[in-house]
N, C-alpha and C. Protein backbone atom coordinates (compact mmCIF):
# COMPACT_ATOMS: atom_id res chain seq x y z
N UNK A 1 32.81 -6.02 -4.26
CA UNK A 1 31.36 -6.00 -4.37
C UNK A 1 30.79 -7.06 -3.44
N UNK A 2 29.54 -6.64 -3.09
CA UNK A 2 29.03 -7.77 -1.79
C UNK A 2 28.21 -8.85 -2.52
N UNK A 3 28.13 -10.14 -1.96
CA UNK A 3 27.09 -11.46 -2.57
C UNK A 3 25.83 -11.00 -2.68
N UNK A 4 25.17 -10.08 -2.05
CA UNK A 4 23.82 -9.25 -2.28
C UNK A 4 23.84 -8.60 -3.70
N UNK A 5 24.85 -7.73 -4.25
CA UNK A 5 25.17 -7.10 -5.31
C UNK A 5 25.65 -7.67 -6.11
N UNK A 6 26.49 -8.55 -5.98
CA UNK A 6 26.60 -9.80 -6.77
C UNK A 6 25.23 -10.46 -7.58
N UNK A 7 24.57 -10.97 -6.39
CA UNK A 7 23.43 -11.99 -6.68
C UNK A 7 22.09 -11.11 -7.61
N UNK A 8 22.33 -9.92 -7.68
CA UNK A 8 21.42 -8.84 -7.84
C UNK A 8 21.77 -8.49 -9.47
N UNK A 9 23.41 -8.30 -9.65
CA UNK A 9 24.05 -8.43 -10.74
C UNK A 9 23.55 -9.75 -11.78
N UNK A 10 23.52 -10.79 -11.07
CA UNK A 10 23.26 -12.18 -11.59
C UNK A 10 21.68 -11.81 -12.35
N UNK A 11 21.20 -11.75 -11.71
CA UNK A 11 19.39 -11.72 -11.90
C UNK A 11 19.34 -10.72 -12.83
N UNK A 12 19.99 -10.03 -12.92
CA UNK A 12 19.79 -8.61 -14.15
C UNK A 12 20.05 -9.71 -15.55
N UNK A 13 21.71 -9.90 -15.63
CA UNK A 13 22.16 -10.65 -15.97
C UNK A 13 21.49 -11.60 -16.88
N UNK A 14 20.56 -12.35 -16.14
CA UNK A 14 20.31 -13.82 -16.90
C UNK A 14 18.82 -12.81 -17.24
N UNK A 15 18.35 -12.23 -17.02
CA UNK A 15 16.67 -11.52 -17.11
C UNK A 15 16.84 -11.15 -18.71
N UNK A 16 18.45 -10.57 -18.89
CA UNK A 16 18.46 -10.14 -20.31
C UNK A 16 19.06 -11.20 -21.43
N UNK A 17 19.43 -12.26 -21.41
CA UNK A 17 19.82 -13.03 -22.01
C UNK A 17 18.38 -13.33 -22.75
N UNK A 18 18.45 -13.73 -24.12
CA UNK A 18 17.55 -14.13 -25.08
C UNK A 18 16.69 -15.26 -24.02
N UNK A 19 15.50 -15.17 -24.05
CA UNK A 19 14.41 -15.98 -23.43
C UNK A 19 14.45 -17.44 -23.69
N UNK A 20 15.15 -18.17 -24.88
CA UNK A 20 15.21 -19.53 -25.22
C UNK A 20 16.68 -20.01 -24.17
N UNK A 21 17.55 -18.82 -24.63
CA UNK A 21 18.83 -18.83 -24.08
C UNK A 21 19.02 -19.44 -22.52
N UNK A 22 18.26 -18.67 -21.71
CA UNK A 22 17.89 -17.91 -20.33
C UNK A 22 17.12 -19.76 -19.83
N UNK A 23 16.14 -20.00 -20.09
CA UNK A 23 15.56 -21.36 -20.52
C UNK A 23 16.04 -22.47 -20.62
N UNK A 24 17.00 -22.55 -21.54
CA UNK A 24 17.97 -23.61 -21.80
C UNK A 24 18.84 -23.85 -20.65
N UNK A 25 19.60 -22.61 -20.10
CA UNK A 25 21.02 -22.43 -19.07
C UNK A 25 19.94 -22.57 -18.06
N UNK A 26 19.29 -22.71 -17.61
CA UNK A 26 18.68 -22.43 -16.04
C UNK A 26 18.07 -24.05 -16.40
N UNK A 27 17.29 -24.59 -17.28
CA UNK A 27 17.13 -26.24 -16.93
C UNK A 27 18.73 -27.11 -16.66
N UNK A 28 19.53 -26.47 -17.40
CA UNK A 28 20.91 -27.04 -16.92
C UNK A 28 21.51 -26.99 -15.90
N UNK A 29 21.72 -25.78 -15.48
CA UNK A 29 22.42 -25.15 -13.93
C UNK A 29 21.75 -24.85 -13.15
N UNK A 30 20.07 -24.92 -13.25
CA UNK A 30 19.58 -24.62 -12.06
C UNK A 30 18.60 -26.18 -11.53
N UNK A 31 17.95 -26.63 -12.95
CA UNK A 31 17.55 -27.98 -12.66
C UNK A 31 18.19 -28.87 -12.81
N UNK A 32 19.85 -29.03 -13.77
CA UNK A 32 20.67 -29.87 -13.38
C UNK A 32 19.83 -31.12 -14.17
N UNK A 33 19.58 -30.73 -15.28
CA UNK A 33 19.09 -31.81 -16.72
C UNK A 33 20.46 -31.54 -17.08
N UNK A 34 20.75 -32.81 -18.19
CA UNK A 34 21.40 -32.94 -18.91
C UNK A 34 21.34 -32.30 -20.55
N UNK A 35 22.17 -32.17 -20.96
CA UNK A 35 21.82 -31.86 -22.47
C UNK A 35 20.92 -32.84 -23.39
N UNK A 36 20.94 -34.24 -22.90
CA UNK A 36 20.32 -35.03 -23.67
C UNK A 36 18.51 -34.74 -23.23
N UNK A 37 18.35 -34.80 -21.70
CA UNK A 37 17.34 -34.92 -21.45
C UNK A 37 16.63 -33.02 -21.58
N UNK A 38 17.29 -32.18 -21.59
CA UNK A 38 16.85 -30.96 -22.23
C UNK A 38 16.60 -30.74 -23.81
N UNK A 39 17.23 -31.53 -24.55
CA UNK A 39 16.71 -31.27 -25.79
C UNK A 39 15.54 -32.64 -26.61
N UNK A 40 15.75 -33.64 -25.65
CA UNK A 40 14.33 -34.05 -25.60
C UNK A 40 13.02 -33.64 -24.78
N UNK A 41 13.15 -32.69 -23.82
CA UNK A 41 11.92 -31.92 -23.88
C UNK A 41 11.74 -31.11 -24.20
N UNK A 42 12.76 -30.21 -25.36
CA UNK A 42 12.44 -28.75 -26.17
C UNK A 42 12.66 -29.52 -27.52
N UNK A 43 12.29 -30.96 -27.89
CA UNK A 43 12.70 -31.59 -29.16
C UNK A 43 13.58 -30.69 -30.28
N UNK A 44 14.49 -30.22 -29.50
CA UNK A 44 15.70 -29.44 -30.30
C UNK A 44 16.78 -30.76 -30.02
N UNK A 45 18.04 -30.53 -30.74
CA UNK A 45 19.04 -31.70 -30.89
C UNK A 45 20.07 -30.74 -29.42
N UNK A 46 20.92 -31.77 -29.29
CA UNK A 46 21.77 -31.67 -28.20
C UNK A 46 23.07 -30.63 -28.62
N UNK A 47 23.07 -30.46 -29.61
CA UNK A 47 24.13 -29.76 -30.42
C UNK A 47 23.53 -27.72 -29.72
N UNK A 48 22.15 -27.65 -29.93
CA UNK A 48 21.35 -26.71 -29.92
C UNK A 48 21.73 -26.55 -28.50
N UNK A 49 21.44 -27.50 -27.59
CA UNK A 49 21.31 -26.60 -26.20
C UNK A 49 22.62 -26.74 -26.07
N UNK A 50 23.33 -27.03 -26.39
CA UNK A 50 25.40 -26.91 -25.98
C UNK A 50 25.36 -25.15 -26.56
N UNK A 51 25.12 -24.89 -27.45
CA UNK A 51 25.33 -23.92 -28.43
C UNK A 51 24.16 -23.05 -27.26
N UNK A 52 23.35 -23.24 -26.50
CA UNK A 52 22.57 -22.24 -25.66
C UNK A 52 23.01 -21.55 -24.65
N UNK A 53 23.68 -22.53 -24.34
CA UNK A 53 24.82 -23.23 -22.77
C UNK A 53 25.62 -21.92 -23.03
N UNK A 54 26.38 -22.68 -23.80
CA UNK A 54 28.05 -21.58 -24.51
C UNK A 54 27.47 -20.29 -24.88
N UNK A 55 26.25 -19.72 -25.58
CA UNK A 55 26.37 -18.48 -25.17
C UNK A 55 25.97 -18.13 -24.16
N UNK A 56 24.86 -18.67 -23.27
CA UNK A 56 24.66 -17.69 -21.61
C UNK A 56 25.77 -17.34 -21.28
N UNK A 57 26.78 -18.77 -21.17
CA UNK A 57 27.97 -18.49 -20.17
C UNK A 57 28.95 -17.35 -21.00
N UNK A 58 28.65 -17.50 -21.97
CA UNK A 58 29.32 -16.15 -22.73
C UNK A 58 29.17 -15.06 -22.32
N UNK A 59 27.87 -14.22 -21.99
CA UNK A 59 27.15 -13.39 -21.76
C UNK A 59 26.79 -13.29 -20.34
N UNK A 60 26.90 -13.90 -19.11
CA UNK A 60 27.19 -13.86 -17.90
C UNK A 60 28.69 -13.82 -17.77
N UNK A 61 29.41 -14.47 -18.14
CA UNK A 61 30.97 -13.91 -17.82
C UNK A 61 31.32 -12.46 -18.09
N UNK A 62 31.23 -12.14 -19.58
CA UNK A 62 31.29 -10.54 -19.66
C UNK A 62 30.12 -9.49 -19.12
N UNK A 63 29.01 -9.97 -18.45
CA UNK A 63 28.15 -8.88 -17.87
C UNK A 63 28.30 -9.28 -15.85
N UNK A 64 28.84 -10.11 -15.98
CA UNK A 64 29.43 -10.37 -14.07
C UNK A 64 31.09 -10.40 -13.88
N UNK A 65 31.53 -9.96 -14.95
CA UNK A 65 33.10 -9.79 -15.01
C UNK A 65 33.65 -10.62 -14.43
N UNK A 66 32.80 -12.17 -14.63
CA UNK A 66 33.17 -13.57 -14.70
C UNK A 66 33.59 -13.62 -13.37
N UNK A 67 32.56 -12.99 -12.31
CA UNK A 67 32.25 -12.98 -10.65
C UNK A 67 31.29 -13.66 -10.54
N UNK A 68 30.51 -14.41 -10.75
CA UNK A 68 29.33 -14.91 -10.94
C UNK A 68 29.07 -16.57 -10.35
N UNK A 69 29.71 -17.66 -10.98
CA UNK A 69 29.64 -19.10 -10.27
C UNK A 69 29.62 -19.37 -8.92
N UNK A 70 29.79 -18.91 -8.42
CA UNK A 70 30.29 -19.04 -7.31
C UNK A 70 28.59 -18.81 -6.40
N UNK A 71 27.96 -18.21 -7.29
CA UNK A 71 26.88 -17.79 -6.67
C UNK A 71 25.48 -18.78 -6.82
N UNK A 72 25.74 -19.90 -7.61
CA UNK A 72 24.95 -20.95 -7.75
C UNK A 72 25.12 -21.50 -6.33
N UNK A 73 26.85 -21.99 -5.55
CA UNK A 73 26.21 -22.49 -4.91
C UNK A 73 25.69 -22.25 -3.45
């Protein structure tokens, strides 16, 4: 499969992940906050966005048949 179809795969991908979910994983991996400083600006505990984290990446591995990282960078 090509990085176009790939990257296209990705965007489907994260579009359907639960909206808090989707939110949480993209201030992490795309803005590169920490868990501490993400759940002090969604005043949720750090336990919460680990538990947000672990399912995106749950749910991007089995919907990019865990082809996917590579495409962050």
């Amino acid at each position: 499969m090509s990085r176009g179809a790939d990257c296209r795969r990705l965007v489907r991908a994260l579009a359907e992940l639960e909206p808090r979910t989707r939110e949480i994983f993209l201030m992490n991996a795309a803005d590169g906050l920490s868990y501490a400083e993400i759940a002090a600006r969604l005043d949720i505990t750090t336990d919460d966005v680990e538990r947000h984290v672990a399912d995106a990446l749950i749910e991007l591995d089995r919907r990019m048949e865990r082809r996917w990282w590579h495409l962050w960078r």
